[in-house]
N, C-alpha and C. Protein backbone atom coordinates (compact mmCIF):
# COMPACT_ATOMS: atom_id res chain seq x y z
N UNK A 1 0.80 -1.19 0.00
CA UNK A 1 0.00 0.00 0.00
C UNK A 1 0.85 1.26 0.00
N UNK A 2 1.84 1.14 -0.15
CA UNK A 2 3.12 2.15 -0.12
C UNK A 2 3.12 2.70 -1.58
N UNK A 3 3.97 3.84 -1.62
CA UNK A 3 4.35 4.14 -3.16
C UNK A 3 4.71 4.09 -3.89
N UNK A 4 5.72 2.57 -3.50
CA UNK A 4 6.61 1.57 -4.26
C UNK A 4 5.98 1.15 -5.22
N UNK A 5 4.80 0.48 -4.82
CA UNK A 5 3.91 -0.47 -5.68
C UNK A 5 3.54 0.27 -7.56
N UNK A 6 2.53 0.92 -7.13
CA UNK A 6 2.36 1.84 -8.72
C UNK A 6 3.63 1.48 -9.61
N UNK A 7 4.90 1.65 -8.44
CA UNK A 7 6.26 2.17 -9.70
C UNK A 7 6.26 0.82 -10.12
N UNK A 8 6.00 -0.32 -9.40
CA UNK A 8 6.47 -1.73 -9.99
C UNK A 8 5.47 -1.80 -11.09
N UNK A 9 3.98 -1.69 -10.76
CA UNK A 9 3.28 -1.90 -12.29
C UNK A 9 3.70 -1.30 -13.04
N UNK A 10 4.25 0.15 -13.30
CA UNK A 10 4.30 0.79 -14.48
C UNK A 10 5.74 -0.18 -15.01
N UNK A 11 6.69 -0.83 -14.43
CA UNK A 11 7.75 -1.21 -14.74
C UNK A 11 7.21 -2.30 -15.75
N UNK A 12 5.95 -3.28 -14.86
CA UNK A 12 5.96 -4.66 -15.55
C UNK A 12 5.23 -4.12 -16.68
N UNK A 13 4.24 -3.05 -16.86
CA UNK A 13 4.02 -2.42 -18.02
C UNK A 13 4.62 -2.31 -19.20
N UNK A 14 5.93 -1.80 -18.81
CA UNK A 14 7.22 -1.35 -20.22
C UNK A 14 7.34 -2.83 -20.30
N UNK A 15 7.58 -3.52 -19.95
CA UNK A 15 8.19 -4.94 -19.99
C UNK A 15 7.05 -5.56 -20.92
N UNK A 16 5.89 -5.29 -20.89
CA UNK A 16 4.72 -5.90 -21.61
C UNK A 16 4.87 -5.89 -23.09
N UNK A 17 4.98 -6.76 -23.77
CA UNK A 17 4.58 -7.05 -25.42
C UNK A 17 2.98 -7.11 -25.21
N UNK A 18 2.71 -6.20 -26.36
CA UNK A 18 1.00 -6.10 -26.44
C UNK A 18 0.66 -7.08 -27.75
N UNK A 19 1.16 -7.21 -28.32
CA UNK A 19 1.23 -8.36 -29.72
C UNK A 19 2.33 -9.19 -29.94
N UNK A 20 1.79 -10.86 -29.94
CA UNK A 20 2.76 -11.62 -30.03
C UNK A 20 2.62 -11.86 -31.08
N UNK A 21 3.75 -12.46 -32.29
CA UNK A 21 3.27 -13.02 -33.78
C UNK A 21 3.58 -14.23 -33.76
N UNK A 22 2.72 -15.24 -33.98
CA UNK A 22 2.83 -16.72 -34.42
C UNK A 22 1.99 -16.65 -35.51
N UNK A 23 3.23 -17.57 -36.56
CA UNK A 23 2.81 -17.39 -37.67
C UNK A 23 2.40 -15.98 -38.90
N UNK A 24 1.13 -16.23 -39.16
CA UNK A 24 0.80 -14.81 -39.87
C UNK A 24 -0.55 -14.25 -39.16
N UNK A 25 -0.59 -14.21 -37.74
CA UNK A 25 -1.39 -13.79 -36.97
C UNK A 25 -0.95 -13.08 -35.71
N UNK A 26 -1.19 -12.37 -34.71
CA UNK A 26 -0.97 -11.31 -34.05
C UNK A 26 -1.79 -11.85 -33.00
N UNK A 27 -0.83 -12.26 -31.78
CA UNK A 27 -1.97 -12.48 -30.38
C UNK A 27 -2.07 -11.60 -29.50
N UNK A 28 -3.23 -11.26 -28.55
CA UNK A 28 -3.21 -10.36 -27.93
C UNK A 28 -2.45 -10.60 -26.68
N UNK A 29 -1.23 -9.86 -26.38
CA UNK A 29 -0.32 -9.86 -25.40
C UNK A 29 -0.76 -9.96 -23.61
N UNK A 30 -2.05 -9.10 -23.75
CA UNK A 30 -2.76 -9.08 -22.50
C UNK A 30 -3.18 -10.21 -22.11
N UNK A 31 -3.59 -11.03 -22.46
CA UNK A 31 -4.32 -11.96 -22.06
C UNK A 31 -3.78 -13.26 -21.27
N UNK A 32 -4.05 -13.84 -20.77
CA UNK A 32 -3.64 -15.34 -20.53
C UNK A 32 -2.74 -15.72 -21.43
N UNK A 33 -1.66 -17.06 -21.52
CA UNK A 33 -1.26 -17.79 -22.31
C UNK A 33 -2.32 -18.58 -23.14
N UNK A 34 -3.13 -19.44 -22.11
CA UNK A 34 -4.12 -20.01 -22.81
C UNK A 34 -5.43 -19.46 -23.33
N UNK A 35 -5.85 -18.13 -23.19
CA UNK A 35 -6.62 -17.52 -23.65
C UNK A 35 -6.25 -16.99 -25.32
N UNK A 36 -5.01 -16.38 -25.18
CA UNK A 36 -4.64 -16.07 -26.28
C UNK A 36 -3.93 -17.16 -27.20
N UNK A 37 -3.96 -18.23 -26.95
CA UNK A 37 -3.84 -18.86 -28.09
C UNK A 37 -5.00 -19.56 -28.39
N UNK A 38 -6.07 -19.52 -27.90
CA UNK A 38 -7.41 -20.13 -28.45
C UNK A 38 -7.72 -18.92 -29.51
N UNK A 39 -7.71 -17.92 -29.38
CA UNK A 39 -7.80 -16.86 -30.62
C UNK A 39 -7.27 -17.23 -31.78
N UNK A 40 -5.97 -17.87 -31.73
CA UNK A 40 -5.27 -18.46 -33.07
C UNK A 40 -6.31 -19.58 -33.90
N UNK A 41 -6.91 -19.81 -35.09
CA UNK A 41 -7.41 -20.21 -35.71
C UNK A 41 -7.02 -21.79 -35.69
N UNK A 42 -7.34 -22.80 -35.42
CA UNK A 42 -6.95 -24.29 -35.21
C UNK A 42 -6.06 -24.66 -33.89
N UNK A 43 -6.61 -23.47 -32.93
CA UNK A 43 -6.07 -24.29 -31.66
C UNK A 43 -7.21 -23.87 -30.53
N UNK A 44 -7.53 -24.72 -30.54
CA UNK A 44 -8.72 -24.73 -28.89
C UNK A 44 -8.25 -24.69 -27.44
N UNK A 45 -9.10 -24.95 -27.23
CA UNK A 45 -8.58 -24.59 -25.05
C UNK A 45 -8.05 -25.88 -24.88
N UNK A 46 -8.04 -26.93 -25.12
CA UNK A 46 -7.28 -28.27 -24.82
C UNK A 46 -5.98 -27.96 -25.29
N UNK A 47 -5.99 -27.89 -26.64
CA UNK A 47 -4.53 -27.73 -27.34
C UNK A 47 -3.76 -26.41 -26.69
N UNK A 48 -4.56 -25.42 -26.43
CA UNK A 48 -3.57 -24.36 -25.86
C UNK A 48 -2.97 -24.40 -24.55
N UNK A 49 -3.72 -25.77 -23.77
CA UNK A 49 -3.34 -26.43 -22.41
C UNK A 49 -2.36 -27.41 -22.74
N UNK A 50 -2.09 -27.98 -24.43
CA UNK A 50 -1.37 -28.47 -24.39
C UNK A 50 0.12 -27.96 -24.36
N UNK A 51 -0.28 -27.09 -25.72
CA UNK A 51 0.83 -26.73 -25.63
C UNK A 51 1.87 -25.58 -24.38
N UNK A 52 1.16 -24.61 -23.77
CA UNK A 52 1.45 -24.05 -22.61
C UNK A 52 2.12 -25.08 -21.44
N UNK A 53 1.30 -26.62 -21.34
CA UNK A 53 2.28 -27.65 -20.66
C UNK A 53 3.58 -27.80 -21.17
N UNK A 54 3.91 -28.21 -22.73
CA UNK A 54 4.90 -28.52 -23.31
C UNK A 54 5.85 -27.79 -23.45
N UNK A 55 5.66 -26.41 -23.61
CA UNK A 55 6.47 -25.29 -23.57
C UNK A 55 6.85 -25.12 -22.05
N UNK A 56 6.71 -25.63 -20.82
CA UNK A 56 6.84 -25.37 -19.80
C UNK A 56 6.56 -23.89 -19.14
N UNK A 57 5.17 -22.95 -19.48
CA UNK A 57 5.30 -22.07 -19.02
C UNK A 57 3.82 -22.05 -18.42
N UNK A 58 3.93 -21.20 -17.19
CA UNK A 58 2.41 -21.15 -16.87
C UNK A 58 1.22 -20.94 -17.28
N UNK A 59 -0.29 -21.73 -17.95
CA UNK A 59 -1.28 -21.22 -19.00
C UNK A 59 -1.80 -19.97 -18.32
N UNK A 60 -1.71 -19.69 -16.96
CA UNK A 60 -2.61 -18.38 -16.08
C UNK A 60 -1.81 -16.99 -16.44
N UNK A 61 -0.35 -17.48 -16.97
CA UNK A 61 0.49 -16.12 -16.67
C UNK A 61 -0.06 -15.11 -17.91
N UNK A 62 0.29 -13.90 -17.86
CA UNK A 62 0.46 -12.70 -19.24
C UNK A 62 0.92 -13.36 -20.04
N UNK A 63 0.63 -12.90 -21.38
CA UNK A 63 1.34 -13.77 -22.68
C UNK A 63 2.06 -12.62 -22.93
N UNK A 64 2.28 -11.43 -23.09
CA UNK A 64 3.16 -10.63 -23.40
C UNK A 64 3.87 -9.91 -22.44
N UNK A 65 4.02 -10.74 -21.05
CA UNK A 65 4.75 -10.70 -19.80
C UNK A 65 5.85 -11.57 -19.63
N UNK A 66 6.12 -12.94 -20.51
CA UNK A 66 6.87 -13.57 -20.46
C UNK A 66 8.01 -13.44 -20.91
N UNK A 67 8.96 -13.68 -20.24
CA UNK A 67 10.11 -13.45 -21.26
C UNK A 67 10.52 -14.27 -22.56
N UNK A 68 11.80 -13.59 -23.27
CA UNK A 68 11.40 -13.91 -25.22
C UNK A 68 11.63 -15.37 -25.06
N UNK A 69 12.33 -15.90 -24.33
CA UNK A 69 12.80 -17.54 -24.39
C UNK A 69 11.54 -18.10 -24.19
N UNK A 70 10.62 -17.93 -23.14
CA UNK A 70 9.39 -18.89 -22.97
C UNK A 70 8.44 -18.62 -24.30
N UNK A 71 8.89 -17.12 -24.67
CA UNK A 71 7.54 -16.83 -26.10
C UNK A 71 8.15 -17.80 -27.20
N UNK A 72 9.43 -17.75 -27.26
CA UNK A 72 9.98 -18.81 -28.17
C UNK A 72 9.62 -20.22 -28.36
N UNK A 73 9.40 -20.85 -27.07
CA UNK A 73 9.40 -21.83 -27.01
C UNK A 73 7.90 -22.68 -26.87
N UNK A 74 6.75 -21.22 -26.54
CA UNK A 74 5.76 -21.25 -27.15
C UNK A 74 5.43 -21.65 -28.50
N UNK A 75 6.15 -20.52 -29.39
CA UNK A 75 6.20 -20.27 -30.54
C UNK A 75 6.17 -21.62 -31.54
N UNK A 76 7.46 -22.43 -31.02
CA UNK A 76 8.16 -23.32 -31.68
C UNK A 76 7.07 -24.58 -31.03
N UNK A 77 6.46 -24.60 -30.36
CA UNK A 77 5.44 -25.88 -29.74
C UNK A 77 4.26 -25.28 -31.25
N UNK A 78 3.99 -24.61 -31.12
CA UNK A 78 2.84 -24.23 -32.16
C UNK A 78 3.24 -24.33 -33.57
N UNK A 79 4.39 -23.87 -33.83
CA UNK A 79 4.61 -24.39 -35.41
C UNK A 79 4.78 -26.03 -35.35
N UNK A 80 5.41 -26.82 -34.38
CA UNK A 80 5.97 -28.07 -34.50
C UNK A 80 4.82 -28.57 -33.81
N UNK A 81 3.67 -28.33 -33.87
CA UNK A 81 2.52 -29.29 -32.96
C UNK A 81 2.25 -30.85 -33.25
N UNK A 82 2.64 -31.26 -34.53
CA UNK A 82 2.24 -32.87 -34.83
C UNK A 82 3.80 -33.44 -33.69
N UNK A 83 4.38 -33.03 -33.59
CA UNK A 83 5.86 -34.19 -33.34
C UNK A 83 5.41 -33.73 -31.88
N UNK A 84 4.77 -33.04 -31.04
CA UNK A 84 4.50 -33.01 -29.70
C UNK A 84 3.32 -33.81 -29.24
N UNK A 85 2.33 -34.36 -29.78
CA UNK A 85 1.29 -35.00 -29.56
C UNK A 85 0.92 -36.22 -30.37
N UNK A 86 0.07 -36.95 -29.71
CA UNK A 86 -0.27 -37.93 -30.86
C UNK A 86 -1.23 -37.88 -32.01
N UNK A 87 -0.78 -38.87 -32.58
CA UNK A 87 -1.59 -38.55 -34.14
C UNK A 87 -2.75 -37.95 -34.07
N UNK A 88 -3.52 -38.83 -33.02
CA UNK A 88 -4.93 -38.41 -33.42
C UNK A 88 -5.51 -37.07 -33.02
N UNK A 89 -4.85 -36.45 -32.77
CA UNK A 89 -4.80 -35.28 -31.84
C UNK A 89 -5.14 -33.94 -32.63
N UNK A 90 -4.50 -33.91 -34.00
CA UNK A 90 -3.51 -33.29 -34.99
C UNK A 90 -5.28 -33.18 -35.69
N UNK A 91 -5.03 -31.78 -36.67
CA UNK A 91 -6.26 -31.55 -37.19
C UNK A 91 -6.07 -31.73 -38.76
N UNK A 92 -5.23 -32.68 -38.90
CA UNK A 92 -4.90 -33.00 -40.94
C UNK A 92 -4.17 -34.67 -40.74
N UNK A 93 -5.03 -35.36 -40.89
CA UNK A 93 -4.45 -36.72 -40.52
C UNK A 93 -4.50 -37.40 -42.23
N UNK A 94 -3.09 -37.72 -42.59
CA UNK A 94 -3.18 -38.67 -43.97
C UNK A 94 -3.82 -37.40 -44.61
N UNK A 95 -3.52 -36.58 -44.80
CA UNK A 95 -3.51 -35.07 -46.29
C UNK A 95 -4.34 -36.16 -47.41
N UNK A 96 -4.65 -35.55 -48.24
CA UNK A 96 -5.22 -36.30 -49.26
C UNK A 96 -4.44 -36.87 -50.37
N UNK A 97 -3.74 -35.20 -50.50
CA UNK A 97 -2.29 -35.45 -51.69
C UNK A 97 -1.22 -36.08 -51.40
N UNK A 98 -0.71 -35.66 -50.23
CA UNK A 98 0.46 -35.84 -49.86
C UNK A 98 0.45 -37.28 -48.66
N UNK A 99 -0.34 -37.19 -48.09
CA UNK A 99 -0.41 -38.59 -47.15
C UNK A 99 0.47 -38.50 -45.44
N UNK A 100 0.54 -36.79 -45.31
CA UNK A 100 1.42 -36.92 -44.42
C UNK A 100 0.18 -36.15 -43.08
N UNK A 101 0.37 -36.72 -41.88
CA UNK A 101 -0.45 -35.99 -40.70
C UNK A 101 0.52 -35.04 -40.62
N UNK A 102 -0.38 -33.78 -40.42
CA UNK A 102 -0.12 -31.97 -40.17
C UNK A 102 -1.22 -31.55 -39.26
N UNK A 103 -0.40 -30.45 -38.53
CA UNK A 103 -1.49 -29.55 -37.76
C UNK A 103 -1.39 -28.23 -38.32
N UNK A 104 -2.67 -27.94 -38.82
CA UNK A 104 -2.98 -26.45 -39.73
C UNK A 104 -3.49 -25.58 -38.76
N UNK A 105 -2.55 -24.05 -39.32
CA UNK A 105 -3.19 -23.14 -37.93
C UNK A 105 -3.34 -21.80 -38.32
N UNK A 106 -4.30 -20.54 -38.50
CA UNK A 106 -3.95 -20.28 -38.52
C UNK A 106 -4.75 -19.68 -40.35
N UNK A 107 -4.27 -18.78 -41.16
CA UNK A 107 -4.51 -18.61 -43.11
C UNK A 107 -4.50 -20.10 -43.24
N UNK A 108 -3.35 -20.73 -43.10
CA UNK A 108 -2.99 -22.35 -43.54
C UNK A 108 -4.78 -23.32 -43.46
N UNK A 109 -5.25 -22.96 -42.32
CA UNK A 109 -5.85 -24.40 -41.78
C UNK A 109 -7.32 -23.29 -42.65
N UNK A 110 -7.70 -22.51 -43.07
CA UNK A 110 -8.69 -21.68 -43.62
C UNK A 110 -8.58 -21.91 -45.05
N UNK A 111 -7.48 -21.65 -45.59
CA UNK A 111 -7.26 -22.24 -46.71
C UNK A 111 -7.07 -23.51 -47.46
N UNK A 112 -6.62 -24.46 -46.63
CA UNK A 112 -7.08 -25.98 -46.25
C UNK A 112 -8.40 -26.39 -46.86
N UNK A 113 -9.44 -25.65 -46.10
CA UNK A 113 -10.54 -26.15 -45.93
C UNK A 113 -11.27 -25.72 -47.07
N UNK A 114 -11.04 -24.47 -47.69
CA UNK A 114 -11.53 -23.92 -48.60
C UNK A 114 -11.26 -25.26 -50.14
N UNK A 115 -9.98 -25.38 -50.49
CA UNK A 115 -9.62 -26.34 -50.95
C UNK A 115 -10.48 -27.87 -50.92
N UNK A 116 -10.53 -28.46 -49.71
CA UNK A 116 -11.04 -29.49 -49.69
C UNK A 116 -12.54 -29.55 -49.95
N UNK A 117 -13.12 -28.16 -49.41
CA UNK A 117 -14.55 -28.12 -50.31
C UNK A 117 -14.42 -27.79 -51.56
N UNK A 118 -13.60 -27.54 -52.18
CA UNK A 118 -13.71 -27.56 -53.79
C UNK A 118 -13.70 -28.37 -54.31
N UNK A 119 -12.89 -29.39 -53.84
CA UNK A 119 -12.47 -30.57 -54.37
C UNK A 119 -13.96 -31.75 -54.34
N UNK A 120 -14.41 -31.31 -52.99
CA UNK A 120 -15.53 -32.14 -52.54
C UNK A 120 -16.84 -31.56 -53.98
N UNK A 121 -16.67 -30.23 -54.02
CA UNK A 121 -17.71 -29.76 -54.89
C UNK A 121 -16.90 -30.55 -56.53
N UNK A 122 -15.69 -30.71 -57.04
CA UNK A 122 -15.68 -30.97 -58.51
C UNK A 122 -15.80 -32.63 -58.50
N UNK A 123 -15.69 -33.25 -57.59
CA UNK A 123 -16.14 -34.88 -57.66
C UNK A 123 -17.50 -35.26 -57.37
N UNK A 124 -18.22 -33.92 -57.17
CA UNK A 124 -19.66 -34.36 -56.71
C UNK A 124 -20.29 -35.38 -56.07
N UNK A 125 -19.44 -35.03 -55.11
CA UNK A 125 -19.95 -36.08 -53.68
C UNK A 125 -20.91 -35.58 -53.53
N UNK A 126 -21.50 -36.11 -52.30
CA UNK A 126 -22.94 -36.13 -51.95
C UNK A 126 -22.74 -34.39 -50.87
N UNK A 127 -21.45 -34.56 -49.96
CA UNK A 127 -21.12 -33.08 -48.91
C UNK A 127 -20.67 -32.06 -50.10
N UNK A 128 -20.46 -32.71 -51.14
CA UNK A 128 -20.02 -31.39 -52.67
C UNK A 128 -21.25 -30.99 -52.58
N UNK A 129 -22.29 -31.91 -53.32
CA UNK A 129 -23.05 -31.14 -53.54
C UNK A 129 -24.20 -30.04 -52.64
N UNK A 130 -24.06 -30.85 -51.77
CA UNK A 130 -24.91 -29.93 -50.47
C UNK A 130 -24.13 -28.47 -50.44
N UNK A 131 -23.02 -28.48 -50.63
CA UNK A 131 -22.10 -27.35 -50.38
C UNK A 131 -22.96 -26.36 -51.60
N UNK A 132 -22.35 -27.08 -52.73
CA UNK A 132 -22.96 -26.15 -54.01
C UNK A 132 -24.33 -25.64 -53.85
N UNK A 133 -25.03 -26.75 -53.27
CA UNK A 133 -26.81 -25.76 -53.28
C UNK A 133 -27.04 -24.88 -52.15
N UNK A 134 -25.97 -24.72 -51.38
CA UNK A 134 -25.99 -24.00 -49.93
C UNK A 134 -26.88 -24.37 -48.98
N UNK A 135 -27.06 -25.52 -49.08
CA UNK A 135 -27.61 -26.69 -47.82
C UNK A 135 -26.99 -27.33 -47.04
N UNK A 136 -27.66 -27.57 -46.25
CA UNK A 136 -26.41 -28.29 -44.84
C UNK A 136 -26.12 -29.62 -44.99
N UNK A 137 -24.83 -29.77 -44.87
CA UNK A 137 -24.08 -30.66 -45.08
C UNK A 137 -23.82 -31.91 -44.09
N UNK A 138 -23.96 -31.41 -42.57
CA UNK A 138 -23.72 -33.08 -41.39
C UNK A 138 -25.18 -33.22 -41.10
N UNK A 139 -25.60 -33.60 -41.95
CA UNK A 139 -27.15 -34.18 -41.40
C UNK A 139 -27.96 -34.00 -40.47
N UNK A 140 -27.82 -32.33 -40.41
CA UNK A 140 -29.11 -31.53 -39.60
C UNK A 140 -30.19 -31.61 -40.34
N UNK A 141 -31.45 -31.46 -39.75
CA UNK A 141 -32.70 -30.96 -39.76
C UNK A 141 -32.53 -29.86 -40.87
N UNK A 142 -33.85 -30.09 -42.11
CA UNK A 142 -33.91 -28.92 -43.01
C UNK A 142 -34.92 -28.44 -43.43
N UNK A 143 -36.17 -29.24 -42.15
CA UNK A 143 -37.44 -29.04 -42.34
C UNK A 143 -38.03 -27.59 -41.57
N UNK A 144 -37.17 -27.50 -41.01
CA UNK A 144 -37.72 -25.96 -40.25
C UNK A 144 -36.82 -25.48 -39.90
N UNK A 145 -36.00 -25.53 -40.24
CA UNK A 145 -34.28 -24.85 -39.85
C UNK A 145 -33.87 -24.83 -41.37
N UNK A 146 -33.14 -23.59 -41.01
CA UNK A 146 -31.77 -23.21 -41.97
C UNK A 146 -32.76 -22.67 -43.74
N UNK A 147 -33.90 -22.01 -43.30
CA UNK A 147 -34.29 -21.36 -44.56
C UNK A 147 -33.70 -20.21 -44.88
N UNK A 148 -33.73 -19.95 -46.01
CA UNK A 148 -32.81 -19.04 -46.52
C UNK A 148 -33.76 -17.62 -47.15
N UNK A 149 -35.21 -18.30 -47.22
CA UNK A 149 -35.69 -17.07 -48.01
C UNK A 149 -36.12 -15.92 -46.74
N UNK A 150 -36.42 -14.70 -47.19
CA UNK A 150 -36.65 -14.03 -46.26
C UNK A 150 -37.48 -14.06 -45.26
N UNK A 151 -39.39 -13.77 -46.14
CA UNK A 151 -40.38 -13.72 -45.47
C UNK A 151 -41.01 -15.72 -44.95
N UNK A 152 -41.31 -16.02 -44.25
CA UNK A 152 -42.05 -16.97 -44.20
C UNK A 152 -43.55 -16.78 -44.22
N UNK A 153 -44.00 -15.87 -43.48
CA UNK A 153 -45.26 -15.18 -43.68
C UNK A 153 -46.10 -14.65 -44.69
N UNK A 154 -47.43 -14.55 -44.87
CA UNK A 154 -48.16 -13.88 -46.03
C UNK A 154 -48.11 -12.14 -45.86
N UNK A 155 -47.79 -11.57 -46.62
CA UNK A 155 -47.52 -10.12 -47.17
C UNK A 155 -48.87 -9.69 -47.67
N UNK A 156 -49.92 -9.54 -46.88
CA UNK A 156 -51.07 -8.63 -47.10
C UNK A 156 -51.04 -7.34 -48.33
N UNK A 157 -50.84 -6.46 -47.82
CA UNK A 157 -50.44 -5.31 -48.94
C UNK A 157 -50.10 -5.43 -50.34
N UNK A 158 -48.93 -6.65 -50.49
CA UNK A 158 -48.77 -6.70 -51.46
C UNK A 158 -48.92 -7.65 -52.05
N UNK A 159 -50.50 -8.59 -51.73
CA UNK A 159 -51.44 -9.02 -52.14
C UNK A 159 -52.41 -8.36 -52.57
N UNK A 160 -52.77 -7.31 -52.07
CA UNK A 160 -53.61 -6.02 -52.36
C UNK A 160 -53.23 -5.61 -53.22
N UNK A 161 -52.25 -5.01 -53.87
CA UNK A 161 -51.23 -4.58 -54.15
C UNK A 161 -51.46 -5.32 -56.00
N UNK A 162 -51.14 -6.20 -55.94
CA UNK A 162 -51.26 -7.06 -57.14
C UNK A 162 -52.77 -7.40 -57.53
N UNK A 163 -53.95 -7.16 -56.65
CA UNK A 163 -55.11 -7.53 -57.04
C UNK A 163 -55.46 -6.54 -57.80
N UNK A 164 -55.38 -5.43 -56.73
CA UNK A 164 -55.58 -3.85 -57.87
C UNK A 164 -54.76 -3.72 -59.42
N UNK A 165 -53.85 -3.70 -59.45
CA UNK A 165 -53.53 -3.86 -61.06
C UNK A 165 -53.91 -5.04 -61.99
N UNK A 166 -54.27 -6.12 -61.27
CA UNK A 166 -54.85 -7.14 -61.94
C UNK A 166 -56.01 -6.32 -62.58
N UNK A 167 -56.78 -5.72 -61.56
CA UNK A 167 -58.35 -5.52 -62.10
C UNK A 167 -58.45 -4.36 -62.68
N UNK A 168 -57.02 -3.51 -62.81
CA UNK A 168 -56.86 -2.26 -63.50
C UNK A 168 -56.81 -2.67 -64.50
N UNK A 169 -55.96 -3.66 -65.48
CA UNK A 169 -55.42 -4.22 -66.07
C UNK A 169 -57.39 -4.84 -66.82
N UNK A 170 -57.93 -5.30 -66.07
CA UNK A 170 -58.82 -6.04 -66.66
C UNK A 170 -59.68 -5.05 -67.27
N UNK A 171 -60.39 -3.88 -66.53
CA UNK A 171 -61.02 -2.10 -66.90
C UNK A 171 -60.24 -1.80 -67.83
N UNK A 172 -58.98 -1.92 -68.25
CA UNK A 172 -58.43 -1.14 -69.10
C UNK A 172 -58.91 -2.19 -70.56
N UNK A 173 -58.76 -3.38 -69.91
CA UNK A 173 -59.34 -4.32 -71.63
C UNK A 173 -60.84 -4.62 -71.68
N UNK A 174 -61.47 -4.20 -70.92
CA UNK A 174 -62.70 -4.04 -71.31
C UNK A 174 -63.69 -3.04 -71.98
N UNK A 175 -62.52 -1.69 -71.19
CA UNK A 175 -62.53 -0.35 -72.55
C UNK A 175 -62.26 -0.37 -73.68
N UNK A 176 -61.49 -1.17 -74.07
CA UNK A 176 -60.44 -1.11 -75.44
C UNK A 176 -62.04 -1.95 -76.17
N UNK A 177 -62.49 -2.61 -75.81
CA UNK A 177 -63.21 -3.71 -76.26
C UNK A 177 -64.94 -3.01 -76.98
């Protein structure tokens, strides 16, 4: 409660990285270890518990409080994630082309996917084609879910709307006549 204190936060302040970069993404420095790497695109709260174990650093601490060796070694758990865990773990098991298990993270694992629905759409599988008609694809419900048109309801007015020029339409050919 002294006047020491303030000076120490403002210290661990300067010391703070507000953006960490893994990969081609930007984590927020404030946060948890394991908070901020669930933000990274292909890593969840398990995997960011994993890797925060493997890297040996605390998941509760600041992520842009740590010093550069633990961010490193963060870093390097997240690019190298298949050789730290087991196979099944990994979110690219047996690639299609290539045949090799990868963990995609990240543009990589977005662009991945984009790909594999194309592919799914030019062999016209059965998940191709659902893709192409913009219907759902894991075997949800499509009987009252997931409509796409706007109104479901009847539009009064412009039922009205169309009756009157109908019968304008009909006065006008019965004049002509």
């Amino acid at each position: 409660m002294s006047a020491e204190e303030p000076q120490d936060d403002s210290a661990e302040e300067e010391d703070l990285r507000y953006f960490v970069r893994i990969g081609s993404a930007d984590l927020d420095g404030t946060k948890s270890v394991e908070r901020s790497l669930t933000d990274l695109n292909g890593i969840g709260t398990r995997t960011a518990r994993l890797v925060a174990e493997t890297a040996d650093v605390d998941r509760t601490a600041t992520f842009g409080a740590l010093e550069d060796d633990e961010i490193d070694a963060v870093v390097e758990v997240v690019e190298n994630f298949e050789e730290h865990v087991p196979e099944w773990m990994v979110n690219r098991q047996k690639d299609f082309f290539t045949g090799e298990t990868d963990h995609k993270i990240g543009t990589e694992l977005s662009e991945q996917r984009r790909h594999d629905i194309n592919r799914m759409k030019m062999i016209e599988s059965y998940k191709g084609s659902r893709h192409k008609r913009g219907q759902k694809v894991r075997g949800q419900r499509t009987k009252s879910t997931g409509r796409t048109e706007g109104t479901i309801g009847v539009n009064v007015e412009e039922i009205r709307e169309e009756q009157a020029e109908e019968e304008a339409e009909m006065e006008s050919l019965g004049e002509e006549e």
